[in-house]
C-alpha atoms as a PDB file:
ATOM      1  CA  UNK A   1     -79.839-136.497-111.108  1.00  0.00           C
ATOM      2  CA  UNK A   2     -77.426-133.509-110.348  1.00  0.00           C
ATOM      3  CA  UNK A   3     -78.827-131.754-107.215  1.00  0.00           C
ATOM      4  CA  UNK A   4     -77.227-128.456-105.239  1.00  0.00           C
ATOM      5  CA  UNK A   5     -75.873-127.955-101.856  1.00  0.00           C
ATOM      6  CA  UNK A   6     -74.758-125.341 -99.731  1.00  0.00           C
ATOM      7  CA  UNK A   7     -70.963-126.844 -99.578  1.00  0.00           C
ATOM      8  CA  UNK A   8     -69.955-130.534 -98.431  1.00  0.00           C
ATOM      9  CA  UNK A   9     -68.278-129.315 -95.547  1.00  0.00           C
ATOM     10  CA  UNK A  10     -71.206-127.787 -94.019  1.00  0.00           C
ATOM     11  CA  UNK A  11     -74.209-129.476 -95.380  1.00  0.00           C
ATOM     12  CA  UNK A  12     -72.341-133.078 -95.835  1.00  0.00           C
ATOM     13  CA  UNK A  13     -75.062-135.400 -98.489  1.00  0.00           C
ATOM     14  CA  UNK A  14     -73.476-138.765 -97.937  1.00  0.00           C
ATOM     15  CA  UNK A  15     -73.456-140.281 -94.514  1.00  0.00           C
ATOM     16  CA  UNK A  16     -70.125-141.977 -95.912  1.00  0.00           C
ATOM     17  CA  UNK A  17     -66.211-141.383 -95.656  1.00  0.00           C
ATOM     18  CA  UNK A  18     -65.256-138.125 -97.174  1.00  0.00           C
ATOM     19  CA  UNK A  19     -61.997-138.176 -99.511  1.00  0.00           C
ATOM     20  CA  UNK A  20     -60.864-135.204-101.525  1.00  0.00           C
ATOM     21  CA  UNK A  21     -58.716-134.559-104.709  1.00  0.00           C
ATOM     22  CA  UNK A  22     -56.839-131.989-104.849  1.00  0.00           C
ATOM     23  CA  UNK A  23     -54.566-131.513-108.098  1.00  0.00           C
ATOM     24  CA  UNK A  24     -51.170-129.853-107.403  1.00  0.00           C
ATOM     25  CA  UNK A  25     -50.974-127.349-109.510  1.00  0.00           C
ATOM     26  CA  UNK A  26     -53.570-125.407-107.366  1.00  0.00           C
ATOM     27  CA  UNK A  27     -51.004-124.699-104.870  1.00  0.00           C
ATOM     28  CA  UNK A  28     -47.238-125.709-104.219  1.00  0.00           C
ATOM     29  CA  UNK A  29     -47.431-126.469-101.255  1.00  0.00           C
ATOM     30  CA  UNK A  30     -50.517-128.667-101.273  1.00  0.00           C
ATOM     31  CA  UNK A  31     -48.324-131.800 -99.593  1.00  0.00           C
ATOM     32  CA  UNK A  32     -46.576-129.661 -97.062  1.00  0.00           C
ATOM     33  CA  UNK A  33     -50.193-128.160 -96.021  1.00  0.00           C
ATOM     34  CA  UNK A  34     -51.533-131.887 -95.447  1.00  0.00           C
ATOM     35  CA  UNK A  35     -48.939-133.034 -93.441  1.00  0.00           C
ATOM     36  CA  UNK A  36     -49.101-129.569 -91.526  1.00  0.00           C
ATOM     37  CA  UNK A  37     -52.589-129.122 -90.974  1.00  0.00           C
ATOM     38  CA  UNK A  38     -53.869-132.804 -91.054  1.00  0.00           C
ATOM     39  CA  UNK A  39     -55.290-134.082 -87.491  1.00  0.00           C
ATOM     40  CA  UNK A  40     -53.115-136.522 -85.088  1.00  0.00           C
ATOM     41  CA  UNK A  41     -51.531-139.230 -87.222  1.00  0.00           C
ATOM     42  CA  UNK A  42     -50.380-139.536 -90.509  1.00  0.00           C
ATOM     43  CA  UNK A  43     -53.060-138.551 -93.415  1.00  0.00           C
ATOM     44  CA  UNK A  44     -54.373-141.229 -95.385  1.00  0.00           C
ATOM     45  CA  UNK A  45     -53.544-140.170 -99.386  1.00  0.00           C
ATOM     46  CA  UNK A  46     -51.992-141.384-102.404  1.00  0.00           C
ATOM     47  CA  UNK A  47     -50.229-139.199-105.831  1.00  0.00           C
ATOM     48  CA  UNK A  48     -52.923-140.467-108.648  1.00  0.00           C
ATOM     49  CA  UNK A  49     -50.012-140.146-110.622  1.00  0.00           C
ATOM     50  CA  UNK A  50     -47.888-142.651-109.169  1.00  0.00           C
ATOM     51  CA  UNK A  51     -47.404-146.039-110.882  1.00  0.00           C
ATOM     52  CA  UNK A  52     -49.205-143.809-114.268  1.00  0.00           C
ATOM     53  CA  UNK A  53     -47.727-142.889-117.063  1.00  0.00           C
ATOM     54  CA  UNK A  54     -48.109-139.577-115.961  1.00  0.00           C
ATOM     55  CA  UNK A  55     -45.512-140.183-113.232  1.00  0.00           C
ATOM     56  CA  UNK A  56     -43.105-137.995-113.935  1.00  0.00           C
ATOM     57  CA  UNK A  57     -45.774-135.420-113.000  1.00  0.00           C
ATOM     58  CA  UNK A  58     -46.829-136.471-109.794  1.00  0.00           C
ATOM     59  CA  UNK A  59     -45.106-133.637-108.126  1.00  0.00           C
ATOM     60  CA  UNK A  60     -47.636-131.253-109.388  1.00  0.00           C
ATOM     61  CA  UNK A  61     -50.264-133.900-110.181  1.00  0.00           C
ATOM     62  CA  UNK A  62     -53.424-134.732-108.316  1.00  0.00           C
ATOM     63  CA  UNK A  63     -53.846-136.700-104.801  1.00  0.00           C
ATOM     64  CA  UNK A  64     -56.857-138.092-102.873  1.00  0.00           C
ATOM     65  CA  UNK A  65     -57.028-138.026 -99.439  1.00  0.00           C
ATOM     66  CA  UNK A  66     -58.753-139.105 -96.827  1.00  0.00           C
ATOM     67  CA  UNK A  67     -60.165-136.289 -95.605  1.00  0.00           C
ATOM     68  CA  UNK A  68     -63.161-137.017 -92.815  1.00  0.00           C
ATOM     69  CA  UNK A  69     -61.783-135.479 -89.702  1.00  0.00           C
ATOM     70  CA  UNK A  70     -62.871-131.827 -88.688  1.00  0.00           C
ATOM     71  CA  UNK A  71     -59.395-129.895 -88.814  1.00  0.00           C
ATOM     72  CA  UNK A  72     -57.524-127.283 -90.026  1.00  0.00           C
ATOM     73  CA  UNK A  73     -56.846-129.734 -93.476  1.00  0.00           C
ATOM     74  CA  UNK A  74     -60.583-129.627 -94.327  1.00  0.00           C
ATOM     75  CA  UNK A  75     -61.183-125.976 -93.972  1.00  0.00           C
ATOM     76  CA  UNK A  76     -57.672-125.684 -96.443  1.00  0.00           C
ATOM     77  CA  UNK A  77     -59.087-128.072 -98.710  1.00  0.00           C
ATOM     78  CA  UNK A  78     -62.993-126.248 -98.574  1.00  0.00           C
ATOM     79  CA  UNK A  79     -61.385-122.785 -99.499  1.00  0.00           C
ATOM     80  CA  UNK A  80     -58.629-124.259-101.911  1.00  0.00           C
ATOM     81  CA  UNK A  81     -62.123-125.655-103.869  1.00  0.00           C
ATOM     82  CA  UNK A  82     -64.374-122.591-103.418  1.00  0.00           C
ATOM     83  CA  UNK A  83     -61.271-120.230-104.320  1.00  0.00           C
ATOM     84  CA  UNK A  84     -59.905-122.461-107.498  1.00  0.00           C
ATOM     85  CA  UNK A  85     -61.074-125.212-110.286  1.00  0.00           C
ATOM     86  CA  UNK A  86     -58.709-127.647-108.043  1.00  0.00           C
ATOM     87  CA  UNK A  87     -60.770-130.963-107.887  1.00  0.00           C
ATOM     88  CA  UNK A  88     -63.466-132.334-106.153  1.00  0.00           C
ATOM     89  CA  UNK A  89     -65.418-134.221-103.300  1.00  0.00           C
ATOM     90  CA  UNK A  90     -66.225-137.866-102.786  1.00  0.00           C
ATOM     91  CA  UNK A  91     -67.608-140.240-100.304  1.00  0.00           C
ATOM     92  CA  UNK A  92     -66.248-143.988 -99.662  1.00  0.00           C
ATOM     93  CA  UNK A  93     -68.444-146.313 -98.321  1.00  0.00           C
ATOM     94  CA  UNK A  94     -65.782-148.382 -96.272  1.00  0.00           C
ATOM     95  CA  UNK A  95     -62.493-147.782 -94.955  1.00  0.00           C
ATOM     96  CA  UNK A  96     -62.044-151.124 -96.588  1.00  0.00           C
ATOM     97  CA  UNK A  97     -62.380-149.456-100.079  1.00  0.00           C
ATOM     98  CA  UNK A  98     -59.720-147.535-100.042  1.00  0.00           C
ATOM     99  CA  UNK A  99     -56.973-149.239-102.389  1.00  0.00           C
ATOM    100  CA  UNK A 100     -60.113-149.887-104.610  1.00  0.00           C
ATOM    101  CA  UNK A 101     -61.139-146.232-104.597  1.00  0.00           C
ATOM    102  CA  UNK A 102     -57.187-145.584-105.652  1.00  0.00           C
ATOM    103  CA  UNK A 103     -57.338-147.874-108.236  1.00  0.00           C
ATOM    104  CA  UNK A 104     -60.542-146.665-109.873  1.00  0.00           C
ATOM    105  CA  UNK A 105     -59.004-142.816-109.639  1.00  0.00           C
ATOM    106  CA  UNK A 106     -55.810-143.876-111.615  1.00  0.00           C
ATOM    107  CA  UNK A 107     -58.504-145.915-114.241  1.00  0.00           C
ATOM    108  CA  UNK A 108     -60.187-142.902-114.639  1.00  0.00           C
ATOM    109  CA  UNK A 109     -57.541-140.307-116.014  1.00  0.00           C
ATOM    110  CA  UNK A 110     -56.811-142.269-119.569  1.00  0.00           C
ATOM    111  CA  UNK A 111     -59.528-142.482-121.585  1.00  0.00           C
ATOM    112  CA  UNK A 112     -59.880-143.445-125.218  1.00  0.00           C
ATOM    113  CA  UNK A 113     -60.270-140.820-128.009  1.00  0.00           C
ATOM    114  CA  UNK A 114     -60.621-141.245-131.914  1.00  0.00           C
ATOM    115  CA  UNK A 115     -58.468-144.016-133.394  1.00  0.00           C
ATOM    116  CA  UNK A 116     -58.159-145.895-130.368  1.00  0.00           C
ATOM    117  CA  UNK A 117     -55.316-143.591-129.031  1.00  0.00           C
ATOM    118  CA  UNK A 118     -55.284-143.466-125.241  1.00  0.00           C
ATOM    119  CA  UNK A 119     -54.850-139.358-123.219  1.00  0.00           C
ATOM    120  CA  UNK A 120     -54.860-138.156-119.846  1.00  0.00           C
ATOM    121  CA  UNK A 121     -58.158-137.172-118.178  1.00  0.00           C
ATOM    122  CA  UNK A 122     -58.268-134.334-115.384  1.00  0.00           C
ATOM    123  CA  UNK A 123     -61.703-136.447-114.840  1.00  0.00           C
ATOM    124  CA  UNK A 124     -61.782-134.115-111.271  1.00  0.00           C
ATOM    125  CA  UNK A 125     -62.119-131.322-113.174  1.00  0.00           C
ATOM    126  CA  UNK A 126     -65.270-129.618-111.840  1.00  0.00           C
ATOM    127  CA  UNK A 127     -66.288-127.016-114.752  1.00  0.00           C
ATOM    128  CA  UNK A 128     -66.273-130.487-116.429  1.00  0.00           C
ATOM    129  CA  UNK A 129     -68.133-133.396-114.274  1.00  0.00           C
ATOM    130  CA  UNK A 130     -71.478-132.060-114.557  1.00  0.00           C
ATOM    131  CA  UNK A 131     -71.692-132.237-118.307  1.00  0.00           C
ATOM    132  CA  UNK A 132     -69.818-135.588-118.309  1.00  0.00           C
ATOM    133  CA  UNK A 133     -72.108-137.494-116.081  1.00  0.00           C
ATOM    134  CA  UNK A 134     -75.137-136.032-117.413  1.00  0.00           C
ATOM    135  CA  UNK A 135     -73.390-137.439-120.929  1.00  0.00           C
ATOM    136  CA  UNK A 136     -72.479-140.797-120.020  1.00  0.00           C
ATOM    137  CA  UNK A 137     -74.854-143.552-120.860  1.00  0.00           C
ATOM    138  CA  UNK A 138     -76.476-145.130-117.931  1.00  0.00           C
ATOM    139  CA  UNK A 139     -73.939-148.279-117.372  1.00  0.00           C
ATOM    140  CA  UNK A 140     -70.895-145.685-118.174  1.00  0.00           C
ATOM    141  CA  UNK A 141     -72.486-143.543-115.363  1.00  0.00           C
ATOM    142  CA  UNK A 142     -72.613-146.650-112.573  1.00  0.00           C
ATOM    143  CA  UNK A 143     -68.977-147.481-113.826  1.00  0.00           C
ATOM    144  CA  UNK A 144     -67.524-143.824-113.180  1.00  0.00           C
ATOM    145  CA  UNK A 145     -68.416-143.583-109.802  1.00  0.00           C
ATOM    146  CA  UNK A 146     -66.904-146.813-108.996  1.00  0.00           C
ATOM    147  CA  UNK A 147     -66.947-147.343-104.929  1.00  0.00           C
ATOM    148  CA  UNK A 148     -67.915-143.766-104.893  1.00  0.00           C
ATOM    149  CA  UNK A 149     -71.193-143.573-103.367  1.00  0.00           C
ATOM    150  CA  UNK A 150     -71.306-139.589-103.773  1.00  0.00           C
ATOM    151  CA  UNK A 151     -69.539-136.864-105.918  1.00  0.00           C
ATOM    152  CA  UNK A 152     -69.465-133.069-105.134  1.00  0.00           C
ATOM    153  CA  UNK A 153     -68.204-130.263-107.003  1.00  0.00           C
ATOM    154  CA  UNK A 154     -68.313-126.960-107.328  1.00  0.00           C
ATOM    155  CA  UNK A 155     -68.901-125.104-111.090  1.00  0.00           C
ATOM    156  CA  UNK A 156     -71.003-121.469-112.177  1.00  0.00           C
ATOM    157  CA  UNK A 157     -74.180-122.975-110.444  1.00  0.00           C
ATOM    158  CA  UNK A 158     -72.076-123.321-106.996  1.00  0.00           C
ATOM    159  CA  UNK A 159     -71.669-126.361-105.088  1.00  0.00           C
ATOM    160  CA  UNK A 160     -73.454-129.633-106.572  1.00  0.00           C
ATOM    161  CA  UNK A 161     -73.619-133.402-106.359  1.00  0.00           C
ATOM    162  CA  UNK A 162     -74.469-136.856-107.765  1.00  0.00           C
ATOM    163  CA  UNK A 163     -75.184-140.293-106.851  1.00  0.00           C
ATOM    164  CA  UNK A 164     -74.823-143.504-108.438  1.00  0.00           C
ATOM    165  CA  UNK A 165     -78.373-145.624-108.798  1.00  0.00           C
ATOM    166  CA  UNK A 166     -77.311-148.835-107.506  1.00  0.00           C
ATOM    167  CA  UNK A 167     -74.109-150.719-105.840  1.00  0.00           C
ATOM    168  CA  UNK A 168     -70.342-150.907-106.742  1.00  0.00           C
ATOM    169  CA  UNK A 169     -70.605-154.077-108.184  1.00  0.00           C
ATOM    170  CA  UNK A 170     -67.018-154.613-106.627  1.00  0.00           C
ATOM    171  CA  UNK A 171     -64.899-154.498-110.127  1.00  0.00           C
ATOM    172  CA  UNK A 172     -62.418-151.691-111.057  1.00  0.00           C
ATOM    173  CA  UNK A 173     -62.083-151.016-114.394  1.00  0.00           C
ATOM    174  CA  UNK A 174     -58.779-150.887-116.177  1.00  0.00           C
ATOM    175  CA  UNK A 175     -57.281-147.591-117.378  1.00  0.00           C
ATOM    176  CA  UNK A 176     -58.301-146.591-120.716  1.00  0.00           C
ATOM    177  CA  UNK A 177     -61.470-147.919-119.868  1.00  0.00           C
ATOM    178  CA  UNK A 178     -63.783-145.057-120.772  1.00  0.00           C
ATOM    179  CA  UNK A 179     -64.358-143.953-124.768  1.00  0.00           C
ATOM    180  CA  UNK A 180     -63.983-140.104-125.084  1.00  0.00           C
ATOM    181  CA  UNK A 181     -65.494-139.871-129.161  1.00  0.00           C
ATOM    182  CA  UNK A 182     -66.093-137.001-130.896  1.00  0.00           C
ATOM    183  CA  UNK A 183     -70.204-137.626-130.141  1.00  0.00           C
ATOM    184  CA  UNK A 184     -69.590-138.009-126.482  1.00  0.00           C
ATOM    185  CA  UNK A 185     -67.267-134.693-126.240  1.00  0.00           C
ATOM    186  CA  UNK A 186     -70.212-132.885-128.278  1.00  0.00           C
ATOM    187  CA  UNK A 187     -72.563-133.674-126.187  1.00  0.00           C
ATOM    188  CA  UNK A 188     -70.431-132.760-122.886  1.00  0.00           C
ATOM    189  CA  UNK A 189     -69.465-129.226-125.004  1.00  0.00           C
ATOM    190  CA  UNK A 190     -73.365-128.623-125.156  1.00  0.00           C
ATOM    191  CA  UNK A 191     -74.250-129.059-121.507  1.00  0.00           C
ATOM    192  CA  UNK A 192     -71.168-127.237-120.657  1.00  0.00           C
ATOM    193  CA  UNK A 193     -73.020-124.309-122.751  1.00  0.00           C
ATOM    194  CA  UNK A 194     -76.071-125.203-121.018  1.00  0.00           C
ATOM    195  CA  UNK A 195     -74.815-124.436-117.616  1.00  0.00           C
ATOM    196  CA  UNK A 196     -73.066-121.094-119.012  1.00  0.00           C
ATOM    197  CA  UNK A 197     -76.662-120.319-119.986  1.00  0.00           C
ATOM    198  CA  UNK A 198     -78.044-120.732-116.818  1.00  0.00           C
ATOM    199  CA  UNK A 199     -75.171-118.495-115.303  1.00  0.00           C
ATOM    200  CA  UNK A 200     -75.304-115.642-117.116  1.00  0.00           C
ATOM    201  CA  UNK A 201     -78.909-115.911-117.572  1.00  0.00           C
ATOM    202  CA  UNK A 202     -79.002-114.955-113.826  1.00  0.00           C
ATOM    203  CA  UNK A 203     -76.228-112.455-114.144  1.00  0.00           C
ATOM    204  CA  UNK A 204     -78.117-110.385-116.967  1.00  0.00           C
ATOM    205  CA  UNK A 205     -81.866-111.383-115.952  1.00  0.00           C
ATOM    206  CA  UNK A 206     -82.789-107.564-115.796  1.00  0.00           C
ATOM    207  CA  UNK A 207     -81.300-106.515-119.510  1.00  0.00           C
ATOM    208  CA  UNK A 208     -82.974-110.304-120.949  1.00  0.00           C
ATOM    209  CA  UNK A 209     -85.952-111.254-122.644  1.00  0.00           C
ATOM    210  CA  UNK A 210     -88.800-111.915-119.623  1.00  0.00           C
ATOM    211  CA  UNK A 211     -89.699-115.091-121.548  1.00  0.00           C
ATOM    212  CA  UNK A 212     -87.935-117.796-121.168  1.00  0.00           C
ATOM    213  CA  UNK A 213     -84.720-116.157-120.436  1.00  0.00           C
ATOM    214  CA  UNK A 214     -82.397-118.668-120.725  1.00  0.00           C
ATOM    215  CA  UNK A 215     -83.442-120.694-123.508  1.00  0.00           C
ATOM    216  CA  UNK A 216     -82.614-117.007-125.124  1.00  0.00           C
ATOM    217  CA  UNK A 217     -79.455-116.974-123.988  1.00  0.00           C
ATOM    218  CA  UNK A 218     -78.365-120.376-124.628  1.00  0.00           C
ATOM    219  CA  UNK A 219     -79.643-119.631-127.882  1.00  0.00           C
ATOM    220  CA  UNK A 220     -77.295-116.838-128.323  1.00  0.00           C
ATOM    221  CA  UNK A 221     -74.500-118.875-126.847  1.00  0.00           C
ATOM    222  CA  UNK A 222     -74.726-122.032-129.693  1.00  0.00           C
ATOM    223  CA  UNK A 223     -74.412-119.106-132.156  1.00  0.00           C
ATOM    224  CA  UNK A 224     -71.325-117.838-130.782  1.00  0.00           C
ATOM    225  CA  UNK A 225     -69.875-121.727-130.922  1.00  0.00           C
ATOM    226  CA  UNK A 226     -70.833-122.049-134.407  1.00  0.00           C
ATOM    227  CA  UNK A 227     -68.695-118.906-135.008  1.00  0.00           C
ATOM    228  CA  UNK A 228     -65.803-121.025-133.903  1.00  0.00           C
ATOM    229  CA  UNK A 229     -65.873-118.989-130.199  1.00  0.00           C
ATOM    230  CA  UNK A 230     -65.123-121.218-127.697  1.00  0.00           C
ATOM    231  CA  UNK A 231     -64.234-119.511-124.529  1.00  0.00           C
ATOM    232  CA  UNK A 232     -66.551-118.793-121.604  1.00  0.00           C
ATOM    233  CA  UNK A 233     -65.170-114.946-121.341  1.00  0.00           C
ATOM    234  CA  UNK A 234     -65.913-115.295-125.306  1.00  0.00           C
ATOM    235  CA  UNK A 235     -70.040-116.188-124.761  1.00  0.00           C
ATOM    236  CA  UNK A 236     -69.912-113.560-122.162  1.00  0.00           C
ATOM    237  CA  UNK A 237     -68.966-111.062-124.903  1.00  0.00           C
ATOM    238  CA  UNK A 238     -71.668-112.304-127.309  1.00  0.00           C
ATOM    239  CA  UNK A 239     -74.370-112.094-125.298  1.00  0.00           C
ATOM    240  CA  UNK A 240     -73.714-108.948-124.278  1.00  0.00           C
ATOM    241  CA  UNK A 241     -73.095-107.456-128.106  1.00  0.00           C
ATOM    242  CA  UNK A 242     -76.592-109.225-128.920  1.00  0.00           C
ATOM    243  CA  UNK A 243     -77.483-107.094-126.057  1.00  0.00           C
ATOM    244  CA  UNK A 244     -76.135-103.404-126.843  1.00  0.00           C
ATOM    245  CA  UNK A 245     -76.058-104.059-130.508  1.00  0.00           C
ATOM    246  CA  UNK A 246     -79.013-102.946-132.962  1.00  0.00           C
ATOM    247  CA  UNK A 247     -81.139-106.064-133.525  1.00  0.00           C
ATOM    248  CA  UNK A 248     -80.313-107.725-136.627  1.00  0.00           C
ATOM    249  CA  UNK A 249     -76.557-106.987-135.821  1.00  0.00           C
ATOM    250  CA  UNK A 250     -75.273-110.469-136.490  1.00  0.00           C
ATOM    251  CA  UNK A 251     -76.944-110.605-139.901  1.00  0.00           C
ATOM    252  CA  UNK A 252     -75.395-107.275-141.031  1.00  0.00           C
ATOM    253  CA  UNK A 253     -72.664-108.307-143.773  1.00  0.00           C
ATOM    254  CA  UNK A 254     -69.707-105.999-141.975  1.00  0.00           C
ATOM    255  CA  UNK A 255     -70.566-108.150-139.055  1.00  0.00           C
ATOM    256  CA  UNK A 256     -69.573-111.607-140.990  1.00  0.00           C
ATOM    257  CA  UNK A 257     -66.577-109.959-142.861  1.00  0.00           C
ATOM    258  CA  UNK A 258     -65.388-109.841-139.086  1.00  0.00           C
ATOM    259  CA  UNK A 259     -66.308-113.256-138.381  1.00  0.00           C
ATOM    260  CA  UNK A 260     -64.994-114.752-141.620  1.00  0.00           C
ATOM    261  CA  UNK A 261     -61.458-113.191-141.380  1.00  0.00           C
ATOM    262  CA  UNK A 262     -58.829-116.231-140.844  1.00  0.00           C
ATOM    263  CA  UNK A 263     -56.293-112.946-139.917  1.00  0.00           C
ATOM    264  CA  UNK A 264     -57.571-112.398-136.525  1.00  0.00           C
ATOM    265  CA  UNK A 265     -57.906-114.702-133.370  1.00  0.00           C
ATOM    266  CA  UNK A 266     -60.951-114.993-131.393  1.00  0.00           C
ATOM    267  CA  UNK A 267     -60.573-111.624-129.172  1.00  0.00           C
ATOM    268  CA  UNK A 268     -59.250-109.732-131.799  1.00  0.00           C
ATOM    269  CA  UNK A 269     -62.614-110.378-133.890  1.00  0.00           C
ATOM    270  CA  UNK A 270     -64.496-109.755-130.425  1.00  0.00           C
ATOM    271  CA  UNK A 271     -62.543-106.015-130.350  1.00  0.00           C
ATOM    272  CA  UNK A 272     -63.103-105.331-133.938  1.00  0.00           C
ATOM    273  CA  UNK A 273     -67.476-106.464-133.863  1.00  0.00           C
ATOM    274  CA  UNK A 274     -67.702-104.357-130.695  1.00  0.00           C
ATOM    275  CA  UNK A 275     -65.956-101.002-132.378  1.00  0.00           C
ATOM    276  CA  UNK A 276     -68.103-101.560-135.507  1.00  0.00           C
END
């Protein structure tokens, strides 16, 4: 069950060793800042891209670290997350699980997709956990979190975190272990609309419905994906056209000429419905 906190660097849930990842891209000079701001010592990380086939990206790629100490490196690493999609928290049970906790990492970013073909995962993609492990059948779920004992991220509903049910069972799974179908990435794309829901449900409250608000909006939000919108600025837009709009507005026919026309992208049909 997915639960809230305050932040994991404040309010820690896990008694255990805190590692982050931290994908490069967020900031080019992610390596130079751990060496920099790290405690006494050399840090404790690894480039989940190394030994990949991703390698030749490991200079902007993702790396976990080690990251228990109270020090300049965690504050970096708590703003670099609260500022930026750039990865997410976890908590290793043993020191002694830390080439196993590398291993499982580098498992996790190939998955499996239609036809067998194998593609690259951010699986530390926060917007993204939530609606994965609450998608993942219940042995899937156990196998994802791996020597994890705790993962924390931070998406529209602010900072939040999961637990595995029972033990690492001590195996790491090979890459390409995990099958992405077309059912599985559904059901991730509707609790990914679920938690939009409950976002702007909160950020419109006063101009919504005062029964069950966001049932209304996520109702409102699986029309817009059925009209082929798929972008969370997109929804936004929706919602608030169901909102200012006459009622009956989507059911007008110069409203689905709009939405029929193969001639304009996404925001271009969004411009056009909110001139009409």
């Amino acid at each position: 069950m997915t639960q809230s906190i305050s932040s994991p660097f404040v309010e820690s849930p896990s008694p255990y060793l805190r590692c982050v990842i931290l994908d490069g891209s967020a900031d080019k000079d992610l390596l130079a800042n751990l060496y920099q701001l790290s405690g006494q010592g050399t840090p404790t990380w690894e480039p989940l891209f190394h030994g990949t086939p991703y390698a030749d990206l490991e200079e902007s790629g993702p790396i976990l670290v080690l990251s228990d100490q109270q020090d300049a490196w965690e504050a970096y690493s708590s703003n670099l997350l609260e500022q930026s999609d750039a990865g997410c928290v976890l908590y290793l049970e043993d020191h002694r699980d830390w080439e196993a906790a590398v291993k499982h990492c580098k498992s996790l970013l190939t998955v499996r997709v239609e036809n067998q073909q194998q593609q690259l995962m951010r699986f530390f993609e926060p917007r993204w956990l939530e609606p994965l492990l609450g998608s993942l059948s219940a042995t899937e779920r156990e196998q994802f979190f791996g020597p994890f004992r705790t993962m924390v991220w931070r998406n529209e509903l602010g900072w939040r975190y999961a637990q595995p049910t029972g033990k690492w069972d001590g195996k790491v799974q090979a890459a390409g272990w995990l099958w992405l179908g077309q059912d599985l990435q559904k059901t991730m794309e509707m609790a990914r609309l679920r938690i939009i829901a409950k976002e702007l449900a909160n950020d419109y409250q006063v101009a919504l419905p005062s029964a069950e608000p966001e049932d209304f909006v996520y109702g409102e939000l699986l029309a817009a994906h059925a009209a082929d919108f798929h972008q969370k600025s997109h929804y936004e837009r929706w919602l608030r056209m169901t909102l200012s709009k006459p009622q009956g507005f989507w059911s007008q026919a110069s409203t689905n000429t709009v939405l029929a026309r193969d001639d304009l992208a996404a925001s271009e049909k969004l411009d056009t419905l909110e001139g009409l």
